[in-house]
Protein backbone atom coordinates (compact mmCIF):
# COMPACT_ATOMS: atom_id res chain seq x y z
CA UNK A 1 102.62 10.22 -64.14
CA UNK A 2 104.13 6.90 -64.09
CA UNK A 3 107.44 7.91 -66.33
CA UNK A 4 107.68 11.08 -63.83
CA UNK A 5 107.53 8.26 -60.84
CA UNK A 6 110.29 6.29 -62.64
CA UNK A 7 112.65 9.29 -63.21
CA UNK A 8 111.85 10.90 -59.75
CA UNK A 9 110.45 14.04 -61.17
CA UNK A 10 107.11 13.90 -58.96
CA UNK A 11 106.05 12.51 -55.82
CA UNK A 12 103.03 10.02 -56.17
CA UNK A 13 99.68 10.94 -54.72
CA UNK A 14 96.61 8.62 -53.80
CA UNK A 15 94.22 10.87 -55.91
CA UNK A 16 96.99 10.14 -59.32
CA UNK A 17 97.59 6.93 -58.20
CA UNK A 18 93.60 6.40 -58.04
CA UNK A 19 93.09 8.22 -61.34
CA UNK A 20 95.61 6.05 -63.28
CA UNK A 21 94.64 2.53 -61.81
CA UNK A 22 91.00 3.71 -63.25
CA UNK A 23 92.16 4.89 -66.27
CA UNK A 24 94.30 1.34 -66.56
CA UNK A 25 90.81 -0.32 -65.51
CA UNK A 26 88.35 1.26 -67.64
CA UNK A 27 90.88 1.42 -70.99
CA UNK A 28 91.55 -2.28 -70.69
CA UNK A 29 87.95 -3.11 -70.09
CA UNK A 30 87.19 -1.47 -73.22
CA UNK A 31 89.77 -2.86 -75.25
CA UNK A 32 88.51 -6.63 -73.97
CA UNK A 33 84.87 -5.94 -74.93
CA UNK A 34 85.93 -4.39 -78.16
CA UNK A 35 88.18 -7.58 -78.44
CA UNK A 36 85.23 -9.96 -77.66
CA UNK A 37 82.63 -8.32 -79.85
CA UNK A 38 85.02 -8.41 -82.78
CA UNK A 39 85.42 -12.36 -81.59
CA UNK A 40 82.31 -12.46 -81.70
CA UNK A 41 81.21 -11.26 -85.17
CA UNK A 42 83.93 -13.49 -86.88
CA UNK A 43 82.81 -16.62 -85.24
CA UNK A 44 78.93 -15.94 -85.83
CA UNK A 45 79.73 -16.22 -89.35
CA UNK A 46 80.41 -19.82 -89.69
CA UNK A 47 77.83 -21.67 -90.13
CA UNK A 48 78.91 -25.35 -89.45
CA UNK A 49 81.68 -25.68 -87.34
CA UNK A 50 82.79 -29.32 -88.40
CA UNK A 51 82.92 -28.28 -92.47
CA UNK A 52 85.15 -24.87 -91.61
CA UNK A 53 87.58 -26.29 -89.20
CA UNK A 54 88.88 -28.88 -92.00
């Protein structure tokens, strides 16, 4: 949709326009929870923060 904006091949429509900022919204939630939990795992491993940061 958004190359076929930029060339001038299609006309933008509220329901695409809708569609793609939810698609945006729900694949870059994803990726930030997928991000987090993977944050999360690493730094549950260390056990005392003061010995593994020198």
């Amino acid at each position: 949709m958004a190359l076929g904006i930029a060339v001038g091949g299609t006309q933008p429509t509220l329901s695409g326009v809708t569609l793609f900022l939810l698609k945006e919204a729900v694949g870059g939630a994803l990726l930030g929870m997928r991000t987090d939990y993977a944050t999360f795992l690493l730094l549950r491993r260390i056990n005392e923060y003061q010995v593994e940061a020198c």
